[in-house]
Protein backbone atom coordinates (compact mmCIF):
# COMPACT_ATOMS: atom_id res chain seq x y z
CA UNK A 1 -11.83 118.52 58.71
CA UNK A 2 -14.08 121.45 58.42
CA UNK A 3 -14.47 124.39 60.48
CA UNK A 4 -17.23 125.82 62.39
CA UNK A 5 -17.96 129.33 61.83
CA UNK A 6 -18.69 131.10 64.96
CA UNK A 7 -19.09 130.00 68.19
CA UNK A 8 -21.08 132.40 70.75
CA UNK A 9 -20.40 133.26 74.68
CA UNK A 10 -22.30 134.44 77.29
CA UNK A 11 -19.45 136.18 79.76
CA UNK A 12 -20.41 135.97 83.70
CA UNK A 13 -19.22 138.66 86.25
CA UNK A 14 -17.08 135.64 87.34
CA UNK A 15 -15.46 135.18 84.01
CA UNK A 16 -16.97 131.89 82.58
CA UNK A 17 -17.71 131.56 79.30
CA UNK A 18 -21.24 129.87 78.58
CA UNK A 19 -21.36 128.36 75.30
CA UNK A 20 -25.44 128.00 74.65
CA UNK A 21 -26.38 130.48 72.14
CA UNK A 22 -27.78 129.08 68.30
CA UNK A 23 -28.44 132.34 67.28
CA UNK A 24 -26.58 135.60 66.80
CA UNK A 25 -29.75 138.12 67.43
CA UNK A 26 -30.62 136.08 70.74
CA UNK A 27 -27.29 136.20 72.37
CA UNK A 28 -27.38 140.16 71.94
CA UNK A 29 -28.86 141.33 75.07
CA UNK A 30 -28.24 144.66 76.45
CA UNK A 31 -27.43 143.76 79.63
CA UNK A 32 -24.89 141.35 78.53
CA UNK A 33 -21.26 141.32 77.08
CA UNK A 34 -21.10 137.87 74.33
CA UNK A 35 -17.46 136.86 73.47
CA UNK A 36 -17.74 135.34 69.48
CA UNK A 37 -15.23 133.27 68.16
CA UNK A 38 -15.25 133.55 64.39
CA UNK A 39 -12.98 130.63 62.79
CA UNK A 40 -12.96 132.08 59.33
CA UNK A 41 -11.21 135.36 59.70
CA UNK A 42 -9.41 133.74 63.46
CA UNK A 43 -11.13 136.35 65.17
CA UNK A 44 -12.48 136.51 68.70
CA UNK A 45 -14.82 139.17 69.11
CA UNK A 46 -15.91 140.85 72.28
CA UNK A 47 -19.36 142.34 71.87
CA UNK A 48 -20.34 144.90 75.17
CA UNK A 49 -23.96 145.63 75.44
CA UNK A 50 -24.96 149.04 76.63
CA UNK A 51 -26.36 148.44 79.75
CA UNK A 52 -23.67 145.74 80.97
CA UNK A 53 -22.23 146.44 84.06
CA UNK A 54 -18.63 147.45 84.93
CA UNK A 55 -17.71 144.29 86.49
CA UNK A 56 -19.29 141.96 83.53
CA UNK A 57 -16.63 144.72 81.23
CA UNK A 58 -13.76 143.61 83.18
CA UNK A 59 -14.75 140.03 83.25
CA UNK A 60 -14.79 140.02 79.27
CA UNK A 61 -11.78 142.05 78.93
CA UNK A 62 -9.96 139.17 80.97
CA UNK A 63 -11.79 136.33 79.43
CA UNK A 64 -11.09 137.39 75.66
CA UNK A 65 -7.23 137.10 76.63
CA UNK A 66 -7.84 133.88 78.19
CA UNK A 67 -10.13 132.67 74.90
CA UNK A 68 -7.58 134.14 72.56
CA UNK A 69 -4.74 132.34 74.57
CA UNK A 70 -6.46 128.92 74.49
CA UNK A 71 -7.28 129.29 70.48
CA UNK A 72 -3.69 130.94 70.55
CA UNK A 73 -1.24 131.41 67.43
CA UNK A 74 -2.92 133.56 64.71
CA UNK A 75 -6.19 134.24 66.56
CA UNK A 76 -6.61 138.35 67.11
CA UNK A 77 -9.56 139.98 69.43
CA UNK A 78 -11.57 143.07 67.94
CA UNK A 79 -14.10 144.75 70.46
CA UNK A 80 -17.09 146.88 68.93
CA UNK A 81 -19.45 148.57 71.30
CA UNK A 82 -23.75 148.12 70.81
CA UNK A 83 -25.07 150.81 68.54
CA UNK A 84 -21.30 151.14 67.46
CA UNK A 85 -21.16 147.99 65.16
CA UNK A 86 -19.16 148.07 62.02
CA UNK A 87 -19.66 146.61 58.76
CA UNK A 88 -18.19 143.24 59.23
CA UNK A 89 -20.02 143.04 62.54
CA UNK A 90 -23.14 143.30 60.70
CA UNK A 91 -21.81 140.06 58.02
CA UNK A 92 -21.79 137.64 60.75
CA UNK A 93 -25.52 137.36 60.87
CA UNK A 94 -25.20 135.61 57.71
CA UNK A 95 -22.94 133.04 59.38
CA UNK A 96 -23.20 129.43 60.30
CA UNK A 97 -23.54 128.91 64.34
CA UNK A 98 -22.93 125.98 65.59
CA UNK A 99 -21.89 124.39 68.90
CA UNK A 100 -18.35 123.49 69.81
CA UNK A 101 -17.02 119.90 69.50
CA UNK A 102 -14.50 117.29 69.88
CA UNK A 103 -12.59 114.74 67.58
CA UNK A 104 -12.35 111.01 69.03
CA UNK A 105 -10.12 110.54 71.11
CA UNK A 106 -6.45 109.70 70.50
CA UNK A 107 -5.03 106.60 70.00
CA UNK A 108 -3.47 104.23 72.58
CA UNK A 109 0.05 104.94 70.51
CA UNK A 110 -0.59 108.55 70.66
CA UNK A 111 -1.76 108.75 74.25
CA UNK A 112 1.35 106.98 75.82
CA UNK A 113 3.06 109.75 73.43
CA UNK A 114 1.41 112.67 74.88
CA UNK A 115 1.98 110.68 78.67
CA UNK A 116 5.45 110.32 78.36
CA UNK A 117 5.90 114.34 77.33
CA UNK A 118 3.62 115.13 79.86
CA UNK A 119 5.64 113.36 82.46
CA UNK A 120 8.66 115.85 81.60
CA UNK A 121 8.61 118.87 83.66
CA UNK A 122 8.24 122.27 81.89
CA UNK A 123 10.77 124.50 82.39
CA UNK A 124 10.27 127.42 84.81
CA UNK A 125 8.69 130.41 83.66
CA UNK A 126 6.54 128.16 80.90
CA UNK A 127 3.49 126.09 80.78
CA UNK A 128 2.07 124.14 77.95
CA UNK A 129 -0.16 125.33 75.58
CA UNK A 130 -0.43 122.32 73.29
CA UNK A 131 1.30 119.28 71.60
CA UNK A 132 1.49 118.66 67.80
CA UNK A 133 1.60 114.47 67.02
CA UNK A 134 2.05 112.94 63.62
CA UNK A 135 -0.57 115.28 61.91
CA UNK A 136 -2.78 115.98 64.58
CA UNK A 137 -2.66 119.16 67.27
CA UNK A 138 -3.44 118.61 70.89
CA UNK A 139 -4.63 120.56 73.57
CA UNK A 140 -4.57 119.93 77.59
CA UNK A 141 -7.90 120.48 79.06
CA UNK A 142 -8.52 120.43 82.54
CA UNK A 143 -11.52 119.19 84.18
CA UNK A 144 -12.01 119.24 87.67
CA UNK A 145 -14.56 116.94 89.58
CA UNK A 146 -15.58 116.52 93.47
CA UNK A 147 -15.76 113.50 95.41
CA UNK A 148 -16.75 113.34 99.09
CA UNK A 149 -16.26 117.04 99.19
CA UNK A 150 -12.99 117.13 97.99
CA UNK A 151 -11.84 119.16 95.03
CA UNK A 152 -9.72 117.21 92.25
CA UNK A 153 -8.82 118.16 88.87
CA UNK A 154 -7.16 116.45 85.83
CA UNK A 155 -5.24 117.27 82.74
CA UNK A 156 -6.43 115.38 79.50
CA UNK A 157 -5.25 115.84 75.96
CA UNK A 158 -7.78 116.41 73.72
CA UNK A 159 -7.70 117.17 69.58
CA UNK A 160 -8.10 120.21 68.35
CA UNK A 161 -10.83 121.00 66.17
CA UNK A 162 -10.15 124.78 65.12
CA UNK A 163 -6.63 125.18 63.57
CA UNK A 164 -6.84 127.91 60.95
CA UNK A 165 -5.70 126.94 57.08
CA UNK A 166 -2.56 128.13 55.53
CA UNK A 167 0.72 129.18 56.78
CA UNK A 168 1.62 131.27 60.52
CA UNK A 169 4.49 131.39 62.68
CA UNK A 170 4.27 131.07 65.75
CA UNK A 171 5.11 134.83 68.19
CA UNK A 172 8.77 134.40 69.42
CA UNK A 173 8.86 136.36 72.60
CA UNK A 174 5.79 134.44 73.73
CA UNK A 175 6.43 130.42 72.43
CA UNK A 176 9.02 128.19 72.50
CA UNK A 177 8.79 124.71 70.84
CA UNK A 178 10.02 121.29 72.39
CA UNK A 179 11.04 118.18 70.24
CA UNK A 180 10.35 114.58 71.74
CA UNK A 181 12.86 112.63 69.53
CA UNK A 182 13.17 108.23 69.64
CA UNK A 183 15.64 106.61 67.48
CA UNK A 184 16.07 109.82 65.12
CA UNK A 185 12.28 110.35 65.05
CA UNK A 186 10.35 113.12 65.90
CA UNK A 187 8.09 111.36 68.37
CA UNK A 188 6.32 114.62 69.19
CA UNK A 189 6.56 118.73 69.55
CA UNK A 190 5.92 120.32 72.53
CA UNK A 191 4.36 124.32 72.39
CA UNK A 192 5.14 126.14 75.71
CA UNK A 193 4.29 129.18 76.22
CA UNK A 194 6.01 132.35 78.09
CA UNK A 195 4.69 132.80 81.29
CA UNK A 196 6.49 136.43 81.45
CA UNK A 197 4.80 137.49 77.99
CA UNK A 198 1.50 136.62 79.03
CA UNK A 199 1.93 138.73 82.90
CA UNK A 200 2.94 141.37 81.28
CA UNK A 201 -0.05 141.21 78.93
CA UNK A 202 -2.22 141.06 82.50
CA UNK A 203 -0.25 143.94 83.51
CA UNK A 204 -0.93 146.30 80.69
CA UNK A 205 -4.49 145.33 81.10
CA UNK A 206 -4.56 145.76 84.96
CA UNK A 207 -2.88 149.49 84.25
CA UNK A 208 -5.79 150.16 82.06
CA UNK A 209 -8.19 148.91 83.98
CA UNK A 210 -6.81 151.09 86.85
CA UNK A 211 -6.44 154.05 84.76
CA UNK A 212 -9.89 153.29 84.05
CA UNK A 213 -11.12 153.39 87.57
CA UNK A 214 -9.42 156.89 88.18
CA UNK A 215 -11.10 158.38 85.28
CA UNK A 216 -14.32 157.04 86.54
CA UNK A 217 -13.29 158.73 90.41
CA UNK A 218 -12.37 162.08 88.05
CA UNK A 219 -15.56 162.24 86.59
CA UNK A 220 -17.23 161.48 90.02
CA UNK A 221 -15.48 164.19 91.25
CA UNK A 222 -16.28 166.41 88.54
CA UNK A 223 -20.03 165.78 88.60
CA UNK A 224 -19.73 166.54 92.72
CA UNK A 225 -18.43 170.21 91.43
CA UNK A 226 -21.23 170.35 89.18
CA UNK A 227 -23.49 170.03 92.10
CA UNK A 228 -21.60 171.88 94.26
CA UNK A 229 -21.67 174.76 91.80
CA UNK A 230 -25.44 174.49 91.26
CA UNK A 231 -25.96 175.02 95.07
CA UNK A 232 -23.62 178.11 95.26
CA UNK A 233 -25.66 179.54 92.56
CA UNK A 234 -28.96 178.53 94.07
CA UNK A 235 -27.27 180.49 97.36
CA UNK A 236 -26.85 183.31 95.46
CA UNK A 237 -29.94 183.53 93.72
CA UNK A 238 -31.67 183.23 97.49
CA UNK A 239 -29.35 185.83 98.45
CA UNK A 240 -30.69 188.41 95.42
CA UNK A 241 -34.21 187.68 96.47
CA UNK A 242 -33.41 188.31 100.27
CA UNK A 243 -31.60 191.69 99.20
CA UNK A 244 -35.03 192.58 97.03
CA UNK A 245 -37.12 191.76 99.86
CA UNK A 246 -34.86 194.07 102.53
CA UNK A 247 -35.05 197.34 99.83
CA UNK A 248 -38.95 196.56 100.04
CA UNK A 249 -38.77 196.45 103.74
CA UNK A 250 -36.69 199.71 103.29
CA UNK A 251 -39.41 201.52 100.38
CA UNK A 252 -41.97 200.49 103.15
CA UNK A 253 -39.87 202.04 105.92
CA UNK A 254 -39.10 205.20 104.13
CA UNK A 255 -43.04 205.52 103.29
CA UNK A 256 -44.04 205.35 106.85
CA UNK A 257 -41.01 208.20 107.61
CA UNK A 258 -43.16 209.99 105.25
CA UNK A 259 -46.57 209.35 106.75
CA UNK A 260 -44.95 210.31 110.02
CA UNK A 261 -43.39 213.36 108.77
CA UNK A 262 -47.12 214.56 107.66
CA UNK A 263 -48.70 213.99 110.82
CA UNK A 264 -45.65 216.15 112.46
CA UNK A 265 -46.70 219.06 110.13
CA UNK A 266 -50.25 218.36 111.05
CA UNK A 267 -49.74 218.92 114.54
CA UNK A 268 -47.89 221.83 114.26
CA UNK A 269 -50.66 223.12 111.98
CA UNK A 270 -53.00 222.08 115.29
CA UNK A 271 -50.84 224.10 118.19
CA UNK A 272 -50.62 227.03 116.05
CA UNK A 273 -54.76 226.78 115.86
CA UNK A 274 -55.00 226.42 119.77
CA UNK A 275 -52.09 228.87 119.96
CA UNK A 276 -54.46 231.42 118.28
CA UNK A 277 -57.38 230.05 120.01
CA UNK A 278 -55.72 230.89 123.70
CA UNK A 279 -55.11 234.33 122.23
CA UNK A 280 -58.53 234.53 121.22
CA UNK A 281 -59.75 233.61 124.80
CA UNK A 282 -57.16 236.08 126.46
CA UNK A 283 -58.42 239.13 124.24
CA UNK A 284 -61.71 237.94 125.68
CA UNK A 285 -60.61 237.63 129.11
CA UNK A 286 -59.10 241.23 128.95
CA UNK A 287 -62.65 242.44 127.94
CA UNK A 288 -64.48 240.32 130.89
CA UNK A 289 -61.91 241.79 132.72
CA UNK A 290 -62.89 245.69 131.64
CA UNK A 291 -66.29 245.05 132.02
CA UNK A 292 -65.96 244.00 135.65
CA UNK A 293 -63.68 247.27 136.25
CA UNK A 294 -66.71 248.85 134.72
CA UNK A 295 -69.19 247.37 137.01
CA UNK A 296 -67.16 248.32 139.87
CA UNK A 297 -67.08 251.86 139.30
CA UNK A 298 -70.61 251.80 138.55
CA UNK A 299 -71.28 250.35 141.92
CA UNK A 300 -69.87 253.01 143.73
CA UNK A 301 -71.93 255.45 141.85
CA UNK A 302 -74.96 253.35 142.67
CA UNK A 303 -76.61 255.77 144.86
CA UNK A 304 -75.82 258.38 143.00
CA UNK A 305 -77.43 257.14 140.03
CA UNK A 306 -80.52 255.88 141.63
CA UNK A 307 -82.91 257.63 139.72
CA UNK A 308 -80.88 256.19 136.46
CA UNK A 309 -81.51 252.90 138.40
CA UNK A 310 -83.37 251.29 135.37
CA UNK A 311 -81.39 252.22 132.65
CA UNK A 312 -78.61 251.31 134.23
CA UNK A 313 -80.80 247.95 135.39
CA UNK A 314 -81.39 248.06 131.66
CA UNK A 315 -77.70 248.45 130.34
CA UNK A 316 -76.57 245.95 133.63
CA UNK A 317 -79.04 242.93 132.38
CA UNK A 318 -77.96 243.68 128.52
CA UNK A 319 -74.14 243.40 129.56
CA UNK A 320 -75.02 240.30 131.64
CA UNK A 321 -76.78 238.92 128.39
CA UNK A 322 -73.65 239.42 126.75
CA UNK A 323 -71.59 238.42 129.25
CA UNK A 324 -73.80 234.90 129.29
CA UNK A 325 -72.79 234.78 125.90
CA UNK A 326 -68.98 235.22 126.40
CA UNK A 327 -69.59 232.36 128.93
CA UNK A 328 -71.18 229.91 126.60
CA UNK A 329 -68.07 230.76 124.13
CA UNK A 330 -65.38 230.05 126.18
CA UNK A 331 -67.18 226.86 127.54
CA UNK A 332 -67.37 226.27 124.14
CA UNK A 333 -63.59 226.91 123.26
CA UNK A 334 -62.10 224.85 126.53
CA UNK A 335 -64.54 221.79 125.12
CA UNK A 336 -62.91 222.52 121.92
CA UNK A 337 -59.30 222.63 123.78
CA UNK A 338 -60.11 218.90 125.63
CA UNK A 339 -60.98 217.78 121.81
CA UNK A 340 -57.56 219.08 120.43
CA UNK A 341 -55.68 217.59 123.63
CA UNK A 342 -57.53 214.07 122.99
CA UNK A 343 -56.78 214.19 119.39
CA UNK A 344 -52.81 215.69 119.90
CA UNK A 345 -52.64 212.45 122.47
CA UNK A 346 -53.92 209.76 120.38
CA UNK A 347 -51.50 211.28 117.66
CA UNK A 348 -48.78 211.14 120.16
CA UNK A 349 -50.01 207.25 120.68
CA UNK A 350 -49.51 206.42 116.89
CA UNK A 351 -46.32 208.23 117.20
CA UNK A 352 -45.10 205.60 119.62
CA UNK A 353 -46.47 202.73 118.34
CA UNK A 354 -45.05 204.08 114.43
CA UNK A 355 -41.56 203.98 116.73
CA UNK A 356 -42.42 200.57 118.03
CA UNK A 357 -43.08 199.53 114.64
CA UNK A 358 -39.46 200.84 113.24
CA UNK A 359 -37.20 199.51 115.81
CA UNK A 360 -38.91 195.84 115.29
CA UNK A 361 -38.53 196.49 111.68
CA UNK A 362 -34.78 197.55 112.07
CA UNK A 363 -34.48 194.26 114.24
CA UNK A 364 -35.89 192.14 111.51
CA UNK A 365 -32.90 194.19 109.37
CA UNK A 366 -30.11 193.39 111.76
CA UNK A 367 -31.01 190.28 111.91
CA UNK A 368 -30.95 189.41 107.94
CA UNK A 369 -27.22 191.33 108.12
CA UNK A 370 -25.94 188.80 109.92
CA UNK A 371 -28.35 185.64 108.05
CA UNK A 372 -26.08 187.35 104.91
CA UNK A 373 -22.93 187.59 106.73
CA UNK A 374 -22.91 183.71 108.00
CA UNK A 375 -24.72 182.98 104.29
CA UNK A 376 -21.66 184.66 102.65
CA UNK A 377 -19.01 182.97 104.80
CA UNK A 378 -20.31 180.08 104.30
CA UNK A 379 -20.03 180.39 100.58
CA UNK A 380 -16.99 181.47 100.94
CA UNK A 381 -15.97 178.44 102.91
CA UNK A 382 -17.44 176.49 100.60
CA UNK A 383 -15.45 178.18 97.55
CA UNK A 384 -12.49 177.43 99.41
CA UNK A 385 -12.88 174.09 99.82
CA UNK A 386 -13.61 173.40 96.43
CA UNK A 387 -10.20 175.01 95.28
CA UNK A 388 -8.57 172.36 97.67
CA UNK A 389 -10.79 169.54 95.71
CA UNK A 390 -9.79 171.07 92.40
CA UNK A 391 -5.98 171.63 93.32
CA UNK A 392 -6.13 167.43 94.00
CA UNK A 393 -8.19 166.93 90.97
CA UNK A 394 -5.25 168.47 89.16
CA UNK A 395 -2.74 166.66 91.20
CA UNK A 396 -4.28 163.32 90.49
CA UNK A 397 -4.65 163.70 86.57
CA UNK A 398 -0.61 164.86 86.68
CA UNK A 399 0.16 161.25 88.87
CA UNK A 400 -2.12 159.69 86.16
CA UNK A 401 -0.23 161.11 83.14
CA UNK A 402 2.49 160.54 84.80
CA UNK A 403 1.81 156.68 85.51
CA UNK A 404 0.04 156.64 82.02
CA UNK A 405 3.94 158.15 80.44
CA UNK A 406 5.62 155.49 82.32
CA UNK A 407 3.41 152.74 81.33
CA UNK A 408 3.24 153.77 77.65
CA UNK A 409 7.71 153.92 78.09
CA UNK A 410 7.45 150.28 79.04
CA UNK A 411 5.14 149.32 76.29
CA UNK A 412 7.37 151.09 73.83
CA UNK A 413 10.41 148.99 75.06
CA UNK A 414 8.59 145.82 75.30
CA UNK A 415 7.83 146.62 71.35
CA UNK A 416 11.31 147.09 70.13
CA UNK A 417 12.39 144.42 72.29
CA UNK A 418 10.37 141.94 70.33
CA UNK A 419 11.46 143.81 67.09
CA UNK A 420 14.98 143.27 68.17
CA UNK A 421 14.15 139.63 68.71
CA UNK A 422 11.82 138.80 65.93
CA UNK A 423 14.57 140.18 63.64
CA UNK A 424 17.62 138.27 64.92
CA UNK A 425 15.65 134.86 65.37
CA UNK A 426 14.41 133.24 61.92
CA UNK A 427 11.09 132.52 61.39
CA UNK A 428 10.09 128.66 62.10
CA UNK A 429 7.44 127.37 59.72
CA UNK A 430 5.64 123.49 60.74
């Protein structure tokens, strides 16, 4: 009977396989994982595209175990990844593809056969995984059908049409054969299979798939410190630029201390002026003030000096000249005093408003301090809390390695245990 070459599976997120694919370079989608059965090396090869999801992953992880248990005995799974293909992955394009078929079906003879060892109950902690007649090597199939609503399902024998060439044995910790003897004739064999070998199988693979899923939270977590870290740093960088603008604030502060300090000087250049100016106008006084002593005494000697009436008319009008002169000067000296007082109060003015100026300045200070403060608390907070989320992290890798130690213990004693048993039992050949 001859033997197809590959068959090719689509895998759904529920885990059916969809045989429909004639070509190799079709079924290879991105998006997709395609389970490939390759009857010439008794391979089955899971093929994950890139962009497949996580859930279409699992579902081919659990389907190639199913595929591998159905094709059974000397059948082995091999995974590559896309872009990751090896050398013999690349030989199957030169493959035949083909779809998958059946033999006709068994004889009347051979059916009541396969009835009456389907009648016997399996033993507990087995099931069936085929039945070899005569020559021939049978499979049960179940097909399931719905009639007014209600579910029903059926198991049918049907011929196998991939049984590898040559010689194999079949695994002793997972099958167990079963003889159907009549009148000293092997009637029939029966193949069950270990339902313990095959949970623990699902077990290993659950592990994984949970060790799996805490990486994935790890990394999760580990990208969330990334961010977290980027955002502290961002923090900090606004803090630097917040500190640059205050020492502006403070160069800008210290240049109006300046500015103030000058116009300080400038007014005390100012008083001295009027100081010497009143000093000026007091000399003068004092010399109004002689003159009038002088006219006074001259008075008195009016009438004796009558006949020097004009000179002294003369000398009087000159001195009141003079005097009108003095006048016009000191009017001119107190307008110059008003001027000085204007300017000295519109200094004083600036002065205050220059103070007005510093203590909203020095508000606008206080109140970055304390923007810094809560900024740097909060950081601080924040730093905190991710030493808690880090001190986890590291608690939840140790339970993993832990868990992942245990599980790898229980491997290694499943192992032996099957060296131990493969090396007592002998090896049964068909």
């Amino acid at each position: 009977m001859p033997i197809i070459p590959l068959e090719i599976y689509d895998v759904e997120e529920s885990g059916e396989l969809v045989l429909k694919h004639k070509d190799l370079k079709d079924a290879l989608i991105t998006s997709s994982a395609v389970m490939i059965v390759n009857h010439e090396d008794k391979s089955v090869i899971l093929w994950i595209g890139k962009g497949s999801s996580t859930r279409i992953k699992f579902a081919a992880a659990r389907s190639s175990r199913r595929l591998l248990t159905e094709r059974g005995l000397s059948y082995r799974v091999k995974t590559c990844d896309e872009g990751d293909e090896p050398d013999w992955f690349q030989a199957l394009f030169a493959m035949k593809i083909t779809g998958r078929s059946r033999d006709e079906p068994p004889t009347l003879e051979v059916l009541s056969i396969l009835n009456e060892m389907k009648a016997v109950k399996v033993p507990t902690g087995f099931e069936r995984e085929a039945c070899i007649i005569s020559r021939d090597f049978y499979v049960p199939v179940e097909y399931k059908s719905s009639i007014m609503g209600t579910e029903t399902s059926s198991i049918k024998f049907e011929k196998g049409s991939y049984l590898p060439e040559g010689l194999f044995m079949l695994p002793s910790g997972a099958y167990c054969p079963r003889l159907l003897v009549k009148n000293g004739k092997v009637l029939g064999i029966d193949i069950l299979i270990n339902q313990d070998f095959t949970k623990k199988d699902a077990l290993i693979e659950s592990l994984q798939q949970e060790n799996n899923k805490n990486q994935t939270q790890i990394d999760s977590l580990q990208d969330k410190i990334k961010q977290k870290d980027e955002a502290i740093k961002s923090l900090k960088e606004e803090i630097i630029k917040k500190d640059e603008y205050i020492k502006s604030i403070q160069k800008n502060i210290t240049e109006k201390d300046e500015q103030i300090e000058g116009l300080q000087e400038f007014n005390a250049r100012q008083d001295k002026q009027i100081e010497a100016l009143q000093n000026d106008i007091t000399q003068k006084d004092q010399k109004i003030g002689a003159l009038q002593s002088d006219l006074s005494i001259k008075s008195k000697k009016f009438q004796d000096i009558q006949s020097k009436l004009k000179e002294k008319d003369q000398r009087l009008e000159t001195l009141q000249n003079g005097l009108t002169k003095k006048d016009q000067r000191f009017e001119t000296l107190q307008n110059t005093m008003k001027q000085k007082d204007q300017q000295i109060g519109t200094l004083q003015n600036t002065i205050k408003q220059k103070e007005q100026e510093i203590e909203t300045f020095q508000g606008a200070i206080d109140h970055k301090n304390q923007q810094i403060e809560e900024l740097t608390s909060s950081v601080e907070d924040r730093e905190q809390k991710f030493k808690e989320q880090d001190k986890k992290i590291k608690q939840k890798e140790v339970e993993i390695e832990k868990e992942r130690e245990i599980h790898q213990e229980t491997k290694t004693r499943l192992e032996n245990k099957i060296k131990e048993l493969e090396s007592v039992i002998e090896p049964n050949t068909l």
